[in-house]
N, C-alpha and C. Protein backbone atom coordinates (compact mmCIF):
# COMPACT_ATOMS: atom_id res chain seq x y z
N UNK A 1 11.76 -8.97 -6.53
CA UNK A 1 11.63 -7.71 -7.22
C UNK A 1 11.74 -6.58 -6.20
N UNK A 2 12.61 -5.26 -6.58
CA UNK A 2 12.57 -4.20 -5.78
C UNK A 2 11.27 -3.20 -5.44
N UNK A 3 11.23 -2.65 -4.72
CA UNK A 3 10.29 -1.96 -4.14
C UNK A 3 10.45 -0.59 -3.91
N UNK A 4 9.17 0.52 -3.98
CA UNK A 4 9.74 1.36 -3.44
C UNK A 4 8.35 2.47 -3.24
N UNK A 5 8.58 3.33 -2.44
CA UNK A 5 7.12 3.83 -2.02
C UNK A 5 6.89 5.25 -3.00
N UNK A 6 6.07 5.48 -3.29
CA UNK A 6 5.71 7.17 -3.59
C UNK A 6 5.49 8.01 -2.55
N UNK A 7 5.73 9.12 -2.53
CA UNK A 7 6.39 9.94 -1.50
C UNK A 7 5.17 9.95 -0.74
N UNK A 8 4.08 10.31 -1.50
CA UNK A 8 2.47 10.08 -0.43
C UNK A 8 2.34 9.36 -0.13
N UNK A 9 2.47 8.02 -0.48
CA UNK A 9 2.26 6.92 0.00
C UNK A 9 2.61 6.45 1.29
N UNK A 10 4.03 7.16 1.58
CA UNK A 10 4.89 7.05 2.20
C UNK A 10 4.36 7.57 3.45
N UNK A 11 4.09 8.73 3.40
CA UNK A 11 3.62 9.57 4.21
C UNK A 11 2.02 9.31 5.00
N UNK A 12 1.32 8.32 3.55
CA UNK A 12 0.13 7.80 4.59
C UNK A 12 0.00 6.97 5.15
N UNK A 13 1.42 5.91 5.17
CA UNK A 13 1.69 4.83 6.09
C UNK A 13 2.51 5.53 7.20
N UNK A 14 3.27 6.75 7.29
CA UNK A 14 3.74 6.93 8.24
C UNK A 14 2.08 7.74 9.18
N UNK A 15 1.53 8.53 8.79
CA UNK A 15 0.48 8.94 9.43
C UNK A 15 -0.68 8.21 9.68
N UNK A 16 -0.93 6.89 9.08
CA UNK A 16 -1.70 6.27 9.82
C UNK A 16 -0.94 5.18 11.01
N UNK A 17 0.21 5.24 10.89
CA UNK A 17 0.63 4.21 12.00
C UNK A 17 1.15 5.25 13.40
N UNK A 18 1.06 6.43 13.37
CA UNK A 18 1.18 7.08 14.55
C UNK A 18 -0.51 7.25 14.51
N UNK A 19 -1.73 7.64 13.71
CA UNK A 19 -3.22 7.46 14.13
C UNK A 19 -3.23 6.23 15.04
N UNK A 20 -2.80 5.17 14.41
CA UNK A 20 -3.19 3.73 15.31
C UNK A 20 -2.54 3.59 16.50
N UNK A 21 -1.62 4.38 16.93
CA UNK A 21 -0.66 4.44 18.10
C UNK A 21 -1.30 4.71 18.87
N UNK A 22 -1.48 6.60 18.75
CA UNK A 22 -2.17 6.82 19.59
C UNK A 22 -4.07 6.68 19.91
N UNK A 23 -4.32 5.38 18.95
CA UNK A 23 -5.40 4.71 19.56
C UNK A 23 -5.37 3.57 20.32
N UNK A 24 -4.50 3.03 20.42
CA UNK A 24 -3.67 1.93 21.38
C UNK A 24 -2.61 1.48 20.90
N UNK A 25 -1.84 1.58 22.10
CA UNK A 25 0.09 1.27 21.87
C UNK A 25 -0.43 0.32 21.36
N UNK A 26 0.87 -0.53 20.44
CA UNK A 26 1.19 -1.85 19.57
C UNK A 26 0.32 -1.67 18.21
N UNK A 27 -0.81 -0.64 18.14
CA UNK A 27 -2.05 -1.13 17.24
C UNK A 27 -0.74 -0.25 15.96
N UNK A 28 0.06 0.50 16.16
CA UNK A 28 0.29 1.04 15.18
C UNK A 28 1.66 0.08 14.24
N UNK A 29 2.32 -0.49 15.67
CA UNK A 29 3.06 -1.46 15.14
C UNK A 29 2.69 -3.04 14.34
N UNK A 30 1.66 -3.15 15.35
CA UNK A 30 0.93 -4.24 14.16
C UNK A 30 0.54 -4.73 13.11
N UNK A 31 0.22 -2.50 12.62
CA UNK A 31 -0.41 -2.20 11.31
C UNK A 31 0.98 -2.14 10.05
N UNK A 32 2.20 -1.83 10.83
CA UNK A 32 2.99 -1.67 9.83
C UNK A 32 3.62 -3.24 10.02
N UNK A 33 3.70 -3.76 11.52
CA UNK A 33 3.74 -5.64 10.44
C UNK A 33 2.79 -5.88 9.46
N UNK A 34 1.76 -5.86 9.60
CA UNK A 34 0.77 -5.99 8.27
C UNK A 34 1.13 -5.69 7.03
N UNK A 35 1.47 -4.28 7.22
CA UNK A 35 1.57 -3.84 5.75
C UNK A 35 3.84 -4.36 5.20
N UNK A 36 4.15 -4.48 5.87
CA UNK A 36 5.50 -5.36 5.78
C UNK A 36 5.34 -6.91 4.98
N UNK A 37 4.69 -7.32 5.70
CA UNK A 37 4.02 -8.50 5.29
C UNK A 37 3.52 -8.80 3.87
N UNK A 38 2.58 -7.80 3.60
CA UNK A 38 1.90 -7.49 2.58
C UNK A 38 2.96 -6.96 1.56
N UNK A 39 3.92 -6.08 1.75
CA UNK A 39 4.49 -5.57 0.49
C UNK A 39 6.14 -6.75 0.18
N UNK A 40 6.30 -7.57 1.37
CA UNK A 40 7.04 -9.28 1.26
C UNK A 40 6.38 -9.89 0.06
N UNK A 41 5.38 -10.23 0.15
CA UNK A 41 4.21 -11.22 -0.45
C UNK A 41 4.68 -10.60 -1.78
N UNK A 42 4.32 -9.46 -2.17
CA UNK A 42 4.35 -8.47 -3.32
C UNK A 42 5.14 -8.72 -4.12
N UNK A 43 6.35 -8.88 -3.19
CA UNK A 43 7.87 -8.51 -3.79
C UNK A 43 8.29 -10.31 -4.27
N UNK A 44 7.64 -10.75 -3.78
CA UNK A 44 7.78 -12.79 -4.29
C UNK A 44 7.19 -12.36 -5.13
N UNK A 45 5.91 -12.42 -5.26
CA UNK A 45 4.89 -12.56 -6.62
C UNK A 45 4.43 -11.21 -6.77
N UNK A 46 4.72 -10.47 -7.72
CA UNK A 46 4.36 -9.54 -8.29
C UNK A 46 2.91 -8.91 -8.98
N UNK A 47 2.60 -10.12 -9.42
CA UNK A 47 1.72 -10.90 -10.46
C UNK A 47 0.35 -10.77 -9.26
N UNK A 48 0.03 -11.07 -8.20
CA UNK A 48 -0.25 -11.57 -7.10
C UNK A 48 -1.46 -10.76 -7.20
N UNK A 49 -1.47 -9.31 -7.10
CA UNK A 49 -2.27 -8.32 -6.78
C UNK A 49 -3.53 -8.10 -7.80
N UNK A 50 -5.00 -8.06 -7.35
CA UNK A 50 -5.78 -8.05 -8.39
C UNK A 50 -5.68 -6.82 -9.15
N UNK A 51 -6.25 -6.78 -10.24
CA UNK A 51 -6.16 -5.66 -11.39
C UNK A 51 -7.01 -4.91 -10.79
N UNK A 52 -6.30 -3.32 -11.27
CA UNK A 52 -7.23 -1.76 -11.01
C UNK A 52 -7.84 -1.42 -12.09
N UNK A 53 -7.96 -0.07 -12.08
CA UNK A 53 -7.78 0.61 -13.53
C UNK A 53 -6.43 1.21 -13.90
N UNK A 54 -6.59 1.53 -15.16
CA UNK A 54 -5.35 2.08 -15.18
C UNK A 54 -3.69 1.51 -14.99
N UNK A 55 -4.10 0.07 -15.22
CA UNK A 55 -2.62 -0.65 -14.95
C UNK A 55 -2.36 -1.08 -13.72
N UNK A 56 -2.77 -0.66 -12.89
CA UNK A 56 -2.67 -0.54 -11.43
C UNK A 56 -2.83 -2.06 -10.45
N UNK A 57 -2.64 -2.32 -9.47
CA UNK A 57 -2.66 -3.80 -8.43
C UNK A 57 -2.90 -3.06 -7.51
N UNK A 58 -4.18 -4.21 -6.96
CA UNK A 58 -4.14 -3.46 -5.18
C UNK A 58 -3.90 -4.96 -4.62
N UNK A 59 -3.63 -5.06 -3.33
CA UNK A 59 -3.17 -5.94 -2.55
C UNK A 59 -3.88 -5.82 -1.30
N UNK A 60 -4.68 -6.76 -0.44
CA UNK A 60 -5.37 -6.36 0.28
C UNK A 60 -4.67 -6.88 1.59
N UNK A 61 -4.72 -5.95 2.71
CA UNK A 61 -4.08 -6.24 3.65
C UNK A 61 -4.89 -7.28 4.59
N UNK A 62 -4.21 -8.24 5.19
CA UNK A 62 -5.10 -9.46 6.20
C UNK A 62 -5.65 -8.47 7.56
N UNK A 63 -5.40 -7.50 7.89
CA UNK A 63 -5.93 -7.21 9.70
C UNK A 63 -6.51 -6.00 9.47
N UNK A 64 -6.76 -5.38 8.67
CA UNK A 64 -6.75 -4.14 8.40
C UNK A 64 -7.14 -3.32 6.57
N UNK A 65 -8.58 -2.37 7.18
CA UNK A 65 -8.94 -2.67 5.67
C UNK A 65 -8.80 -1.74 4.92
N UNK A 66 -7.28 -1.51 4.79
CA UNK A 66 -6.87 -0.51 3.31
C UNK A 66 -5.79 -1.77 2.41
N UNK A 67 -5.63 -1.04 1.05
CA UNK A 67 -5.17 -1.96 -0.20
C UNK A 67 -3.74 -1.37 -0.13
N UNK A 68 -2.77 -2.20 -0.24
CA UNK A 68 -1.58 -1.44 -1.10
C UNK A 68 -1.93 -1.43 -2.61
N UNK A 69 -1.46 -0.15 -3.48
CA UNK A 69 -2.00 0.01 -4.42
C UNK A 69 -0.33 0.08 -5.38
N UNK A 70 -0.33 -0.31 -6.24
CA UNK A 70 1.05 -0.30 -6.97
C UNK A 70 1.09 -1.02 -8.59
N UNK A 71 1.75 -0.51 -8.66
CA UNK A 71 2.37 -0.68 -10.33
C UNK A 71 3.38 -1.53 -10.61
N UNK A 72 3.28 -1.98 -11.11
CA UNK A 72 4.87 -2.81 -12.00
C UNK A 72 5.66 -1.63 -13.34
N UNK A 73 6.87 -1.02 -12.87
CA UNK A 73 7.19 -0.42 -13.69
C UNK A 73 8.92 -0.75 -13.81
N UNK A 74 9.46 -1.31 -15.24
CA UNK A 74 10.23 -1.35 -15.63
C UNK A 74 11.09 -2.30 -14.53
N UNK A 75 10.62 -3.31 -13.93
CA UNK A 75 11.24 -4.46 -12.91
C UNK A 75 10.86 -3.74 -11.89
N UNK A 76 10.35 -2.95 -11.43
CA UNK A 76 10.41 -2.57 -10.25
C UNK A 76 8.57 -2.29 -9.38
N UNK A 77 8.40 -2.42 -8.37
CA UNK A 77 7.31 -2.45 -7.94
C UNK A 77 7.03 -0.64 -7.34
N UNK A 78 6.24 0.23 -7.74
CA UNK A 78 6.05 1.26 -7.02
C UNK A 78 5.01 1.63 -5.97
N UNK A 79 4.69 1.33 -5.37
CA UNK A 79 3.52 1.89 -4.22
C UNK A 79 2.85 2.68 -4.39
N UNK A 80 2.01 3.32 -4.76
CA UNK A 80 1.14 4.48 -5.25
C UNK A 80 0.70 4.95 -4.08
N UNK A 81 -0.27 4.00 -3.00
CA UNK A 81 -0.99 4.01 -2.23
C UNK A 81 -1.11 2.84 -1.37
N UNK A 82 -1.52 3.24 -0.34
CA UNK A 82 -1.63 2.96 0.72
C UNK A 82 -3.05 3.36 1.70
N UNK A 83 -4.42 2.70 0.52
CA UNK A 83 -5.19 3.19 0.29
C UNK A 83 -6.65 2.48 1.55
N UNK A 84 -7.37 2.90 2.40
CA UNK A 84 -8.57 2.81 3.35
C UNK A 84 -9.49 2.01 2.08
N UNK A 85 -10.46 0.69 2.18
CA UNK A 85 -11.00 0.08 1.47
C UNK A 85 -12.32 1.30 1.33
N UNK A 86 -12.35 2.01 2.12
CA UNK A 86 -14.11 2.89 2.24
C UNK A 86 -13.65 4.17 2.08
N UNK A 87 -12.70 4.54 1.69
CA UNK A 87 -12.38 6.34 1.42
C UNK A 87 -12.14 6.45 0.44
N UNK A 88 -12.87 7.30 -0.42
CA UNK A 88 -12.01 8.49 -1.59
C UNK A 88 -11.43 7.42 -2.61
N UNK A 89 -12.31 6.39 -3.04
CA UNK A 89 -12.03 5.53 -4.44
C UNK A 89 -10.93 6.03 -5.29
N UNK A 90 -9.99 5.74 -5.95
CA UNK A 90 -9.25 6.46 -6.88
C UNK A 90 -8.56 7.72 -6.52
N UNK A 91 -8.41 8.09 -5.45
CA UNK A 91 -7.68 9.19 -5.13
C UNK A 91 -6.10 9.22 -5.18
N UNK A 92 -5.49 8.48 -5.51
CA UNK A 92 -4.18 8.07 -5.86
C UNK A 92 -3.75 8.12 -7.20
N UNK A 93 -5.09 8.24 -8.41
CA UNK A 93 -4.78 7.72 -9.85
C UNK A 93 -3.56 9.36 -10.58
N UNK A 94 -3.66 10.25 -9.43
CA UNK A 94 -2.84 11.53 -9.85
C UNK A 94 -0.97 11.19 -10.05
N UNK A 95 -1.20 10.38 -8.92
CA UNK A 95 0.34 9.17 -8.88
C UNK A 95 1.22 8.56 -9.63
N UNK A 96 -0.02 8.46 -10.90
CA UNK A 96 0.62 7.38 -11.77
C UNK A 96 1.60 7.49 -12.93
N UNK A 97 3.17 7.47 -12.77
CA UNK A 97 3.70 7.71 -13.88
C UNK A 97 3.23 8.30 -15.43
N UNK A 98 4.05 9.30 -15.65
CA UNK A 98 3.66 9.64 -16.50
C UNK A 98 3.61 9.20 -18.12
């Protein structure tokens, strides 16, 4: 199944993987193998991700503790978030197709 990010989403995987950089080289590359990894898995099994509210799947990353957060819409997988397990609960639900 195809994939594809929401523009914030996008933007908080690009800004947390330069945060993790410059907290030690590799830590930021690691984080986006992780989350590579994680949105692979996704894209096999769709189904995979436990239930949110709101329709929603989070996917929990193995090294690192934020969720990919995403939807199944019309064959396609969307990314909402790219969400910290301990910040700002639901702060993504503004995301969600209309």
């Amino acid at each position: 199944m195809h994939s594809f990010w929401h523009e914030d989403a996008a933007e908080e995987l690009k800004s947390e993987v330069s945060w993790l950089e410059a907290q030690a080289p590799g830590l930021g590359q690691r984080f986006l193998d992780d989350v590579s990894t994680a949105l692979r898995t996704i894209e096999e099994f769709p189904e995979l991700g436990a239930h949110r509210s709101l329709g929603c799947r989070r996917f929990l990353l193995m090294n690192f503790p934020f969720d990919l957060v995403y939807s199944l819409s019309e064959g396609q997988i969307v990314v909402l978030a790219l969400a910290h397990q301990r910040r700002l609960p639901g702060y993504w639900k503004n995301r969600l197709p209309k």
